[in-house]
PDB file of N, CA and C in Angstrom:
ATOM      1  N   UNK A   1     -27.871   1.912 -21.336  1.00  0.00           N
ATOM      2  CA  UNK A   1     -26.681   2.398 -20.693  1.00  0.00           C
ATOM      3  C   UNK A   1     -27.086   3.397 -19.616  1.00  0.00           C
ATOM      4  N   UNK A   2     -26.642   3.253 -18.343  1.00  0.00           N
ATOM      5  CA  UNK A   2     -26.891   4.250 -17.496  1.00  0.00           C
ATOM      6  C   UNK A   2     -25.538   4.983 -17.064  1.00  0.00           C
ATOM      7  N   UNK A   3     -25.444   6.395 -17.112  1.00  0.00           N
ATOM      8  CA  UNK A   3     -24.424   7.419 -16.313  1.00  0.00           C
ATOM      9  C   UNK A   3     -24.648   7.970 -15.157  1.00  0.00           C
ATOM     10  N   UNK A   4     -23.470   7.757 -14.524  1.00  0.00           N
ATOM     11  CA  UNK A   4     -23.703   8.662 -13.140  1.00  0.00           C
ATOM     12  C   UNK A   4     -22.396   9.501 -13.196  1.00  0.00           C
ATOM     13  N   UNK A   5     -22.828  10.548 -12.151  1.00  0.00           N
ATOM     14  CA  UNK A   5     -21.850  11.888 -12.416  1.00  0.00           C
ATOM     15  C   UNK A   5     -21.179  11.861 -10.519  1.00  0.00           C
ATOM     16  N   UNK A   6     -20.190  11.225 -10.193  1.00  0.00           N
ATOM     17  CA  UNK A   6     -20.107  11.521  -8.677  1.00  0.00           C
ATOM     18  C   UNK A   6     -18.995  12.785  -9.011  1.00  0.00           C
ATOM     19  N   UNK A   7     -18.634  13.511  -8.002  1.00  0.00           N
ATOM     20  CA  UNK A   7     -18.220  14.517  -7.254  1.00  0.00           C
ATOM     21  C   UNK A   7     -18.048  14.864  -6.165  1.00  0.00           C
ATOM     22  N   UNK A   8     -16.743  15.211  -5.865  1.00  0.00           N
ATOM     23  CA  UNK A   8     -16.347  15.115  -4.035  1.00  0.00           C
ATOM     24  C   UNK A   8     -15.235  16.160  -3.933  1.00  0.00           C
ATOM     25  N   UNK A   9     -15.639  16.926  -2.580  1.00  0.00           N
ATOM     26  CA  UNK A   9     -14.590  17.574  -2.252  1.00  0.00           C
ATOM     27  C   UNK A   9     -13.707  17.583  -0.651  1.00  0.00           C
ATOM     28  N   UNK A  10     -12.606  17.234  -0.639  1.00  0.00           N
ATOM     29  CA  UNK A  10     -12.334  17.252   1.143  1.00  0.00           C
ATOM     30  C   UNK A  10     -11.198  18.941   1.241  1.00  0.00           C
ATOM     31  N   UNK A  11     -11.231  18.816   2.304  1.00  0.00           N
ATOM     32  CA  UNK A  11     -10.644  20.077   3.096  1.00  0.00           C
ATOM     33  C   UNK A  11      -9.502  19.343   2.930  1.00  0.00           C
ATOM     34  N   UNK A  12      -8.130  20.339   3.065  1.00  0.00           N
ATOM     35  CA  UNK A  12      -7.156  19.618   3.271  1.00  0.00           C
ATOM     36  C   UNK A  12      -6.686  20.119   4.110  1.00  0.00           C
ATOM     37  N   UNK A  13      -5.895  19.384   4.637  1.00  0.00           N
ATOM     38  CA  UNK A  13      -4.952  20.459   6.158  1.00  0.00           C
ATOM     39  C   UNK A  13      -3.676  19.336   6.776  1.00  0.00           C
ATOM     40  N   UNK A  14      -2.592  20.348   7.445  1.00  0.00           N
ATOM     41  CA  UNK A  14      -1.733  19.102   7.619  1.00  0.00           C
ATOM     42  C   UNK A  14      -1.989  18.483   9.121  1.00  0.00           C
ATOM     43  N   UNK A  15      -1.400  17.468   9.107  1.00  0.00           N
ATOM     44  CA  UNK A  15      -1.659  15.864  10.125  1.00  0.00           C
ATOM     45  C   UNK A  15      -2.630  14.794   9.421  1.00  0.00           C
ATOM     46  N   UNK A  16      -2.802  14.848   8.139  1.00  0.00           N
ATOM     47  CA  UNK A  16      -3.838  14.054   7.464  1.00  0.00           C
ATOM     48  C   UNK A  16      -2.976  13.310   6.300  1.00  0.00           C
ATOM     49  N   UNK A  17      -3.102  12.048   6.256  1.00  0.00           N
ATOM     50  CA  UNK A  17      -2.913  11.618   5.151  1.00  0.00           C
ATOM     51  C   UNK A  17      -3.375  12.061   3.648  1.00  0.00           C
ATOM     52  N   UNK A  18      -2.781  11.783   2.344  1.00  0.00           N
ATOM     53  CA  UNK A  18      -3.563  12.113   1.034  1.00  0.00           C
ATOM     54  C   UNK A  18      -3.453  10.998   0.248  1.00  0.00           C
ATOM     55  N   UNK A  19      -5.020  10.112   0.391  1.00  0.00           N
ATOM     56  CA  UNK A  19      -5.309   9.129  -0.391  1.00  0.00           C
ATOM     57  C   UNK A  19      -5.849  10.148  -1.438  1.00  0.00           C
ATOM     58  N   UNK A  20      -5.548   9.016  -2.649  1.00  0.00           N
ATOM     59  CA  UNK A  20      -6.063   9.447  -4.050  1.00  0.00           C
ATOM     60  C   UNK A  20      -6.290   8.164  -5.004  1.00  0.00           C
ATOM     61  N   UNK A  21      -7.374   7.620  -5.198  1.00  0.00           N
ATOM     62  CA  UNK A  21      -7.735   6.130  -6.088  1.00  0.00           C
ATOM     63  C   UNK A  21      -7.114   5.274  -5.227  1.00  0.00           C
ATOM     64  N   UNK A  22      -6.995   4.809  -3.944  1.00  0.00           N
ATOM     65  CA  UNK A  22      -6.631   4.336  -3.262  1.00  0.00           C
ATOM     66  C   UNK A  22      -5.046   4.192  -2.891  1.00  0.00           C
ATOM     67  N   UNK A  23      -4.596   5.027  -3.206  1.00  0.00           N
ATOM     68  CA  UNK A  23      -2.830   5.317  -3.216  1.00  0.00           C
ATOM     69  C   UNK A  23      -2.494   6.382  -2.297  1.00  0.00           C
ATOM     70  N   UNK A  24      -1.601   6.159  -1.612  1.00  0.00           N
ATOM     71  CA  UNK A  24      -1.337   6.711  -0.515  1.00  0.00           C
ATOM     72  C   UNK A  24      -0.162   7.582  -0.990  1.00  0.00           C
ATOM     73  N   UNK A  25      -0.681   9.171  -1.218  1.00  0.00           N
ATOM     74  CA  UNK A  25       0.570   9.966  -1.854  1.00  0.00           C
ATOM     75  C   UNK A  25       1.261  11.071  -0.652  1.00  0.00           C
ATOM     76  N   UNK A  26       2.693  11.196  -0.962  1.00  0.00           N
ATOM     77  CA  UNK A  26       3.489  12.183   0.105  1.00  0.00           C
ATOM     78  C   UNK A  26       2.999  13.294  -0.095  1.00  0.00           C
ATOM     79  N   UNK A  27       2.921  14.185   0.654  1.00  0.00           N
ATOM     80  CA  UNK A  27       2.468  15.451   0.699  1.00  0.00           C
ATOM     81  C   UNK A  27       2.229  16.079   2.178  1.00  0.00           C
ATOM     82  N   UNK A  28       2.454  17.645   2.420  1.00  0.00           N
ATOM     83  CA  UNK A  28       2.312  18.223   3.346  1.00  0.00           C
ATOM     84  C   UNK A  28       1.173  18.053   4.125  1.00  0.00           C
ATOM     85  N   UNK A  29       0.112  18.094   3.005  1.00  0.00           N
ATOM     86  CA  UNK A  29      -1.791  18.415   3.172  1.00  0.00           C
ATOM     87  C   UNK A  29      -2.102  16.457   3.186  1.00  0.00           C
ATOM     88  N   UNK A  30      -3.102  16.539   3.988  1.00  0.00           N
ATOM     89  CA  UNK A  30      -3.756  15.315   3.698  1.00  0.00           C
ATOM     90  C   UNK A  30      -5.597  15.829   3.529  1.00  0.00           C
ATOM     91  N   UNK A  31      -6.052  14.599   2.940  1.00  0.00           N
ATOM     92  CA  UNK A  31      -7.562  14.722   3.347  1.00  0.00           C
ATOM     93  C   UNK A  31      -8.256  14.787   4.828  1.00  0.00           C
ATOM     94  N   UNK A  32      -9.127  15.519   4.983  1.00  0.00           N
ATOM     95  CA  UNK A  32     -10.086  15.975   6.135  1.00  0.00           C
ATOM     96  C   UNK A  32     -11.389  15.023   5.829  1.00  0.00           C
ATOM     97  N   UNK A  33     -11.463  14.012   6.624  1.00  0.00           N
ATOM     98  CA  UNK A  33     -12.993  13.127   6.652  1.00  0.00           C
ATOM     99  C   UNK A  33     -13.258  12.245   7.330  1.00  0.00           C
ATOM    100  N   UNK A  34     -14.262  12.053   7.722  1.00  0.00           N
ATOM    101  CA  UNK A  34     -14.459  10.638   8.504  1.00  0.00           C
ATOM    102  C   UNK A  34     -14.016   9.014   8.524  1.00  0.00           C
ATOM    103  N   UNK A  35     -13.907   8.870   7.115  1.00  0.00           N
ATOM    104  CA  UNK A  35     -13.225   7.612   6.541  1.00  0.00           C
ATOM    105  C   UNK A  35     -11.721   8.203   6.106  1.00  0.00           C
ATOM    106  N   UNK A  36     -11.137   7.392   5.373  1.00  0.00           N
ATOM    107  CA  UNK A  36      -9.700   7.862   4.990  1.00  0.00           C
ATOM    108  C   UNK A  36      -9.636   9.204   4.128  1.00  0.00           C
ATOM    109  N   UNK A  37     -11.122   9.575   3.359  1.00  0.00           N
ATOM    110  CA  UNK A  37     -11.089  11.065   2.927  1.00  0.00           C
ATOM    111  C   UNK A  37     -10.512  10.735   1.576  1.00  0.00           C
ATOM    112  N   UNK A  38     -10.298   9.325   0.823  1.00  0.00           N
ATOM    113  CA  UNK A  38     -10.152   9.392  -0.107  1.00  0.00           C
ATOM    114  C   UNK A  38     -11.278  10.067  -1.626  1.00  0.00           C
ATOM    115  N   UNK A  39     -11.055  11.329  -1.675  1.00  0.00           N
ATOM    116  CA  UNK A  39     -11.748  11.759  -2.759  1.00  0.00           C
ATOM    117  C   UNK A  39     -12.483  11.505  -4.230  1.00  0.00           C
ATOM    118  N   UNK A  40     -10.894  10.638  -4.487  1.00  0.00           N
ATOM    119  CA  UNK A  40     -11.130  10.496  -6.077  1.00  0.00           C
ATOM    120  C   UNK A  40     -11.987   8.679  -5.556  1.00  0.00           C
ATOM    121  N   UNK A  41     -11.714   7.917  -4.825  1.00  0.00           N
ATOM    122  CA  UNK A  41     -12.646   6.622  -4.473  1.00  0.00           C
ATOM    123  C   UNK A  41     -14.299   7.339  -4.089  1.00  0.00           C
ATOM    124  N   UNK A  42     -14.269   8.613  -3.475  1.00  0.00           N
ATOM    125  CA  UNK A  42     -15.638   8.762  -3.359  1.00  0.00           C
ATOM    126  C   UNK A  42     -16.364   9.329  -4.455  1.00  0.00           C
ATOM    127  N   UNK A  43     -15.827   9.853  -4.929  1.00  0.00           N
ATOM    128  CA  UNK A  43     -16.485  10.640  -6.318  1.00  0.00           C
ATOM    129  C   UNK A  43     -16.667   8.925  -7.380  1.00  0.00           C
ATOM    130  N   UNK A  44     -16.023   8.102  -7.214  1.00  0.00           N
ATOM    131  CA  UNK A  44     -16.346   7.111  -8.261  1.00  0.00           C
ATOM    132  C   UNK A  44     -17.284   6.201  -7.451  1.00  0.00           C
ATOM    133  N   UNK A  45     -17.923   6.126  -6.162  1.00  0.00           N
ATOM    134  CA  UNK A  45     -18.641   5.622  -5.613  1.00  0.00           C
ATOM    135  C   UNK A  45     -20.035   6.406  -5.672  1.00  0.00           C
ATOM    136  N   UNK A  46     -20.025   7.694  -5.831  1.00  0.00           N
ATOM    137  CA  UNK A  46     -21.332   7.827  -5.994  1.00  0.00           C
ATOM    138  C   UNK A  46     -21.471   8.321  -7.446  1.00  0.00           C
ATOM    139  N   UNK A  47     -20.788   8.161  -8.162  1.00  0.00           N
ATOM    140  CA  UNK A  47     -21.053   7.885 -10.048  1.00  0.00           C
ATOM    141  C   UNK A  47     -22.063   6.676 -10.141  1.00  0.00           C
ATOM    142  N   UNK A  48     -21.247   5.591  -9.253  1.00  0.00           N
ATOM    143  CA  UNK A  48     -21.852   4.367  -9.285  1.00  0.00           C
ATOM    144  C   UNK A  48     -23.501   4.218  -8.904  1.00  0.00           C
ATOM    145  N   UNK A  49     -23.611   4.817  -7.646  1.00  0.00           N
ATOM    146  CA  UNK A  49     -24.735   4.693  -7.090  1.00  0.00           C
ATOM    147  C   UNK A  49     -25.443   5.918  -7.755  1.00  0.00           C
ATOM    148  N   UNK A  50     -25.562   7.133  -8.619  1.00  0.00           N
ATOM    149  CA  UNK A  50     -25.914   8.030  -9.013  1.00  0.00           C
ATOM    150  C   UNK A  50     -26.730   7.403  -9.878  1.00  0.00           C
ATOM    151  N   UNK A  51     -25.613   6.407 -11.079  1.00  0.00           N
ATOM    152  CA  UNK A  51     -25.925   5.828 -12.246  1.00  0.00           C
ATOM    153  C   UNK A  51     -27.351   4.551 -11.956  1.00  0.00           C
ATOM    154  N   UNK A  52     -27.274   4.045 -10.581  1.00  0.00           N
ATOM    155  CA  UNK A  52     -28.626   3.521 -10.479  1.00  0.00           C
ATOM    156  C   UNK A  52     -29.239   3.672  -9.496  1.00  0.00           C
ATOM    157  N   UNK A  53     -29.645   5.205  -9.306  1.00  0.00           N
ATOM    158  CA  UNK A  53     -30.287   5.886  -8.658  1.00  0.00           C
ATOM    159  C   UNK A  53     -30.841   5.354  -7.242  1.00  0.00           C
ATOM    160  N   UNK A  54     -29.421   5.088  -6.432  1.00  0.00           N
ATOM    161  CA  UNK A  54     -29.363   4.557  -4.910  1.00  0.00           C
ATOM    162  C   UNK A  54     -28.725   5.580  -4.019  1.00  0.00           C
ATOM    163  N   UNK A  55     -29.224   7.142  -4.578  1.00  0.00           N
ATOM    164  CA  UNK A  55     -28.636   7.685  -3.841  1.00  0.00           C
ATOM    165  C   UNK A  55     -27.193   8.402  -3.797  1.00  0.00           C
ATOM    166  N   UNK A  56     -26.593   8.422  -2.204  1.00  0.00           N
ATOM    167  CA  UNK A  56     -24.811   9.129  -2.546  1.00  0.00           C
ATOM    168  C   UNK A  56     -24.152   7.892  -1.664  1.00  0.00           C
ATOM    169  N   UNK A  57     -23.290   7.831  -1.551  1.00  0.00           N
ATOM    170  CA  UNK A  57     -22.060   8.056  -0.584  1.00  0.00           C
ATOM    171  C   UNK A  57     -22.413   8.225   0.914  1.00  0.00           C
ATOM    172  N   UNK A  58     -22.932   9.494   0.937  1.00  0.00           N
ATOM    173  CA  UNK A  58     -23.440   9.639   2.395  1.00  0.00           C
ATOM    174  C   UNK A  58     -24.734   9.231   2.958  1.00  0.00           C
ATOM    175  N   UNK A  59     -25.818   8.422   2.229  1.00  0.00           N
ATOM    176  CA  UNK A  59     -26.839   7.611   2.883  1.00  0.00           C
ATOM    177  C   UNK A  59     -26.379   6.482   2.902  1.00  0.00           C
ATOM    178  N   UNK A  60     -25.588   5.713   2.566  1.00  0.00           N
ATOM    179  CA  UNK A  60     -25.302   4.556   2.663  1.00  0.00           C
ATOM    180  C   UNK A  60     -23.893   4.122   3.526  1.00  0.00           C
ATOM    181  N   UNK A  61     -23.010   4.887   3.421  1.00  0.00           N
ATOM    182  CA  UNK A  61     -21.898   5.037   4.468  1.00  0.00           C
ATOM    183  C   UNK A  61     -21.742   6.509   5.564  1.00  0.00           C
ATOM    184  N   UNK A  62     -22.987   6.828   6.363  1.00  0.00           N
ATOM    185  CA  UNK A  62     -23.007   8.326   7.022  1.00  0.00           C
ATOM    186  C   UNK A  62     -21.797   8.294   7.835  1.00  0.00           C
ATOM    187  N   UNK A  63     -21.357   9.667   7.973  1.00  0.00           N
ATOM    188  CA  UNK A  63     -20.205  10.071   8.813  1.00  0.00           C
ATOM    189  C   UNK A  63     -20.661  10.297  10.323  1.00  0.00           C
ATOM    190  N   UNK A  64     -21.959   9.919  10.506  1.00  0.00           N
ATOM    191  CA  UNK A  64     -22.730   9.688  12.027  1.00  0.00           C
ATOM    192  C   UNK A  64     -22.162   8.324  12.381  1.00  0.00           C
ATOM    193  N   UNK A  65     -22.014   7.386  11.537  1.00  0.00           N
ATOM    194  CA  UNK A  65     -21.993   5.921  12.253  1.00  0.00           C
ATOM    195  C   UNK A  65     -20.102   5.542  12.300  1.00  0.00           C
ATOM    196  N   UNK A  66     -20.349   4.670  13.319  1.00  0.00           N
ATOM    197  CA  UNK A  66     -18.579   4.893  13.821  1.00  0.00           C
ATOM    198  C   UNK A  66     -18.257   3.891  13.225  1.00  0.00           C
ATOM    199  N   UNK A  67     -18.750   2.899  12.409  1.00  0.00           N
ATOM    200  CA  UNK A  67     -18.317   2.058  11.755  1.00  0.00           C
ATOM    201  C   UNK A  67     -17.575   2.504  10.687  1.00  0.00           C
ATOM    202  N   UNK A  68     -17.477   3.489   9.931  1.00  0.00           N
ATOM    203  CA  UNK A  68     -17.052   3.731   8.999  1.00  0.00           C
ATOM    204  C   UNK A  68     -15.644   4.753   9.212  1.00  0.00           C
ATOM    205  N   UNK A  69     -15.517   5.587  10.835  1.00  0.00           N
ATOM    206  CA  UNK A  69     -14.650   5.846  11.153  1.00  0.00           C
ATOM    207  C   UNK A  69     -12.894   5.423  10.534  1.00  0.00           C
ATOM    208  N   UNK A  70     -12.362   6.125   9.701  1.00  0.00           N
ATOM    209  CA  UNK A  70     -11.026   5.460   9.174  1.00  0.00           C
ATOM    210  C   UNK A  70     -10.999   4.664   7.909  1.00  0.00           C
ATOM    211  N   UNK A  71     -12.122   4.264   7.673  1.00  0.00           N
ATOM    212  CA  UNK A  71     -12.798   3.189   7.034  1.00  0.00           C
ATOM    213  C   UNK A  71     -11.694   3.377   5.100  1.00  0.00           C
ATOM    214  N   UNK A  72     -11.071   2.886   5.153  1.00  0.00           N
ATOM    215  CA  UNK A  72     -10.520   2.235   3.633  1.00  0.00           C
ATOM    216  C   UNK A  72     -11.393   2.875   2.393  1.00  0.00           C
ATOM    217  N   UNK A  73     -11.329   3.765   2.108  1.00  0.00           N
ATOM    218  CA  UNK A  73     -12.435   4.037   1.148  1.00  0.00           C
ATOM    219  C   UNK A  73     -11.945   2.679   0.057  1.00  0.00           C
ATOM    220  N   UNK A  74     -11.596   2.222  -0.121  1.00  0.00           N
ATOM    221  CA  UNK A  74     -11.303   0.740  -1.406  1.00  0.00           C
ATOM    222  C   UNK A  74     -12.424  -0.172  -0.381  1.00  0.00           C
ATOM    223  N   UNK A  75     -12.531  -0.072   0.639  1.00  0.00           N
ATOM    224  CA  UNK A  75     -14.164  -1.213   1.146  1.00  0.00           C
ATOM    225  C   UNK A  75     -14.794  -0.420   0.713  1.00  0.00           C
ATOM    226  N   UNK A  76     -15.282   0.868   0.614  1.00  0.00           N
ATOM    227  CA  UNK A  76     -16.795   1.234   0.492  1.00  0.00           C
ATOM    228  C   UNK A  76     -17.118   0.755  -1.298  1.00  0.00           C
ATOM    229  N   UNK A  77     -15.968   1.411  -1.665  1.00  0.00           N
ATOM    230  CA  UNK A  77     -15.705   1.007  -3.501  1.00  0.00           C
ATOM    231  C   UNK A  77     -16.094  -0.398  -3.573  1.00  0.00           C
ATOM    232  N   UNK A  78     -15.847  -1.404  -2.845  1.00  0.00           N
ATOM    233  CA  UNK A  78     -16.297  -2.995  -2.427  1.00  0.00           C
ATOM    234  C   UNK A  78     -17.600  -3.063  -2.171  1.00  0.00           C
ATOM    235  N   UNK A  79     -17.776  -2.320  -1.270  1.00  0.00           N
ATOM    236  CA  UNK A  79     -19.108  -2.220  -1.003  1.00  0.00           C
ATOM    237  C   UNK A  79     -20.213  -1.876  -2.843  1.00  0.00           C
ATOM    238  N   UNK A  80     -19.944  -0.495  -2.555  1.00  0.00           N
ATOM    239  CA  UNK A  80     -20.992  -0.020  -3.773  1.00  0.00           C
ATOM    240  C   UNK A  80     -21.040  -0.879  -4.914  1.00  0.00           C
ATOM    241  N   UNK A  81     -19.717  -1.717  -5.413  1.00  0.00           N
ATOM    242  CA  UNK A  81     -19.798  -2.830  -6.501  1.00  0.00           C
ATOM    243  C   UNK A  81     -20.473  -4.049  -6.060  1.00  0.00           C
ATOM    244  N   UNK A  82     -20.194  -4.033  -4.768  1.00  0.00           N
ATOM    245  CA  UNK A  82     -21.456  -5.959  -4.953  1.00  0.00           C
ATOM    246  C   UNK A  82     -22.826  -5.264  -4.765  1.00  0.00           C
ATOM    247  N   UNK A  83     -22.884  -3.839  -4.111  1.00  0.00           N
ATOM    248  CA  UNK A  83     -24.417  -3.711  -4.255  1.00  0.00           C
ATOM    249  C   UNK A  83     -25.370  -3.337  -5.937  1.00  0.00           C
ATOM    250  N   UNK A  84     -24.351  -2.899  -6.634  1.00  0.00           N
ATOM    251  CA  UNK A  84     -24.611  -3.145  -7.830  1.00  0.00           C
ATOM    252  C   UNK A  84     -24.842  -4.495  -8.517  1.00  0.00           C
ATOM    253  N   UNK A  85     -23.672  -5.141  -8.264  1.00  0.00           N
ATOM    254  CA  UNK A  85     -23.963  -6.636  -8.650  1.00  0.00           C
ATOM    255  C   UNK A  85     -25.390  -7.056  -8.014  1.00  0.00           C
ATOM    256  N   UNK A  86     -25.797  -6.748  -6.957  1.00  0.00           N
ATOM    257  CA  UNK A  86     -26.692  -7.397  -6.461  1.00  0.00           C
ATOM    258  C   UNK A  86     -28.435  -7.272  -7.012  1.00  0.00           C
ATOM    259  N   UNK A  87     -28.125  -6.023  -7.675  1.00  0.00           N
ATOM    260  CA  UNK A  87     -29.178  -5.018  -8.707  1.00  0.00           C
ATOM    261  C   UNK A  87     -29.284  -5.516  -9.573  1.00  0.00           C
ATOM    262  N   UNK A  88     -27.841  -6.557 -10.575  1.00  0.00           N
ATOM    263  CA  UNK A  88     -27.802  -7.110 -11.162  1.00  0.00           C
ATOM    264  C   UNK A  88     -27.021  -6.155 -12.359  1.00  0.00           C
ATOM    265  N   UNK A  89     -26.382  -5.192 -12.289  1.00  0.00           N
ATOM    266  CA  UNK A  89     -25.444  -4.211 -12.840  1.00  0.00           C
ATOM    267  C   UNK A  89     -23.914  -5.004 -12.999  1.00  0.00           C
ATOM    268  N   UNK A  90     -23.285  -4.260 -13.585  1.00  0.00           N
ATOM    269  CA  UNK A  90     -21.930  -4.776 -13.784  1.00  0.00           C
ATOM    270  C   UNK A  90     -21.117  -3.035 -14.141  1.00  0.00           C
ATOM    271  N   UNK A  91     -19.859  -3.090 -13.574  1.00  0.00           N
ATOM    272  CA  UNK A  91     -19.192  -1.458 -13.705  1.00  0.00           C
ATOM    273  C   UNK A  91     -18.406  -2.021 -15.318  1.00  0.00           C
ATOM    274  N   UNK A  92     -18.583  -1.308 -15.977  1.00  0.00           N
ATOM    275  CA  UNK A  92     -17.895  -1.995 -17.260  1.00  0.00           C
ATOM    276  C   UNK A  92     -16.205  -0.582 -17.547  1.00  0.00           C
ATOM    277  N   UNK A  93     -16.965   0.514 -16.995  1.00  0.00           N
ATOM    278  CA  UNK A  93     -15.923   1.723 -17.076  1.00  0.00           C
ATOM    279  C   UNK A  93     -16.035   2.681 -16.094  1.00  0.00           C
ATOM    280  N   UNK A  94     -15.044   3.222 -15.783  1.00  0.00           N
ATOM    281  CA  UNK A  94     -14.872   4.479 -14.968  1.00  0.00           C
ATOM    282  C   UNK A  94     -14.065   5.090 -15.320  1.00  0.00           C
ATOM    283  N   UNK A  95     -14.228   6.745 -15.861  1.00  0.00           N
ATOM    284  CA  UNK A  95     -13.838   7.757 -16.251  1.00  0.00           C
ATOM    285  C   UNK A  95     -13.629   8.805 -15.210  1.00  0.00           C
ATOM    286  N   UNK A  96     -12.759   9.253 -14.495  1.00  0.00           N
ATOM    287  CA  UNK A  96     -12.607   9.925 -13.319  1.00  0.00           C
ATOM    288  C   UNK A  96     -11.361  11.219 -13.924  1.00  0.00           C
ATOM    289  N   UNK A  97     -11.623  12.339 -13.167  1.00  0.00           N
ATOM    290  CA  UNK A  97     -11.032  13.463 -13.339  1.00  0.00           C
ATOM    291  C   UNK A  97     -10.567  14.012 -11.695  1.00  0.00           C
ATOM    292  N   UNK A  98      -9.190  14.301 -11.738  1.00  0.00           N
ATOM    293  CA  UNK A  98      -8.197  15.374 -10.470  1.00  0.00           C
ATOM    294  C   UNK A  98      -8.457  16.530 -10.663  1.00  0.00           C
ATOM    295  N   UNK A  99      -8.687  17.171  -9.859  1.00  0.00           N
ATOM    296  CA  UNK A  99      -8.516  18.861  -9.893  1.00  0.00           C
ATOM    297  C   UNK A  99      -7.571  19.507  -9.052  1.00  0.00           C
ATOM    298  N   UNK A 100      -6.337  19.291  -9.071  1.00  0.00           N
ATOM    299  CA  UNK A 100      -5.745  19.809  -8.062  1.00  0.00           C
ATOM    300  C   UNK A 100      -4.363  20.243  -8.573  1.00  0.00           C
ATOM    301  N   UNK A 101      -3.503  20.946  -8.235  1.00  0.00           N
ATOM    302  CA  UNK A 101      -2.473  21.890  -8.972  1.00  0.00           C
ATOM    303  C   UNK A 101      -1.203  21.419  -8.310  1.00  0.00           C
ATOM    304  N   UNK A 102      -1.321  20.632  -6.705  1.00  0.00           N
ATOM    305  CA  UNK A 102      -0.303  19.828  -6.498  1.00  0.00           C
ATOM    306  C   UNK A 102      -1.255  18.793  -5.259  1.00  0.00           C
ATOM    307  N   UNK A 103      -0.051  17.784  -4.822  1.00  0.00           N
ATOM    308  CA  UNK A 103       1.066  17.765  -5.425  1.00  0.00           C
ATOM    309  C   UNK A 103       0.709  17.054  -6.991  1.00  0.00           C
ATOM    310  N   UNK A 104       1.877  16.648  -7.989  1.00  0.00           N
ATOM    311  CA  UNK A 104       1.692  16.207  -8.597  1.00  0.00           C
ATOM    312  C   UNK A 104       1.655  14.722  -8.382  1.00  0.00           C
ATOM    313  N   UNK A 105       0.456  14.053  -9.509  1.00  0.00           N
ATOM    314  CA  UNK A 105      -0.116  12.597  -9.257  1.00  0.00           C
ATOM    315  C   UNK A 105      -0.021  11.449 -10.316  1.00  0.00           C
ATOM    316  N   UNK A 106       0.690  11.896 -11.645  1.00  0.00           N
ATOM    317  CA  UNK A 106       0.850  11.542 -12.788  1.00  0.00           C
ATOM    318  C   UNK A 106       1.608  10.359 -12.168  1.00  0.00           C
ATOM    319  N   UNK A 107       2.677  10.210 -11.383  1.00  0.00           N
ATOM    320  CA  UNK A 107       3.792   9.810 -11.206  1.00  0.00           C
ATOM    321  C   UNK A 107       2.886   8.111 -10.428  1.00  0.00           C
ATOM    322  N   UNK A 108       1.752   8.337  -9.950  1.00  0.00           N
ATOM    323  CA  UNK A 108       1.302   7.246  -9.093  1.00  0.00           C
ATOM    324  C   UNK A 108      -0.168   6.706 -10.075  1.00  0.00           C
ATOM    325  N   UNK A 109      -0.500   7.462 -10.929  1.00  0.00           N
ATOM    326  CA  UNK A 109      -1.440   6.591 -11.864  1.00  0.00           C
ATOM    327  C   UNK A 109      -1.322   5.205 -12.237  1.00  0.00           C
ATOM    328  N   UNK A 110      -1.698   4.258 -12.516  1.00  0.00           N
ATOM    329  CA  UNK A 110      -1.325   3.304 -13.081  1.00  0.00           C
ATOM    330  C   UNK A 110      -1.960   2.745 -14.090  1.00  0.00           C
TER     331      UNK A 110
END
């Protein structure tokens, strides 16, 4: 069994959207980032790649290259799973944790 531990933090500020597990929630504040700034998709992308020691998030999708500009964090999540598959891995679970006091997110879990 291998574990990986990802962790992510964005700035928030308003004129930004607030993705969260790929859900697009109302709120004043959005994420601050090069791609959509979805947090809780990046923190489970480099769990992934942590768990078989390929690194983060940011060697494999850098915020230097303009390709990734806007970029869907649910592709990179695409991404990091076939490159696992390709290792010959399979994601069997993901255990992910919010830290944030608003807005509230219970309401968009699924």
């Amino acid at each position: 069994m291998r574990i990986g531990y990802g962790f992510d933090v964005h700035q928030l500020a308003e004129g930004y959207d607030l993705w969260l597990g790929g859900v697009k929630i109302p709120h004043t504040l959005g994420s601050v980032g090069h791609s959509d700034a979805d947090v809780l998709l990046h923190a489970i992308c480099d769990a992934i790649l942590g768990a078989l020691a390929l690194g983060d998030i940011g060697q494999h999708f850098p915020d230097t290259d303009s390709n990734y500009k806007g970029i869907d964090s649910k592709l990179l999540l695409e991404r990091v799973i076939l490159l696992a598959h390709e290792k010959g891995y399979r994601v069997g679970n993901i255990d992910s944790s919010l830290c944030l006091e608003r807005p509230k997110v219970m309401k968009y879990a699924a």
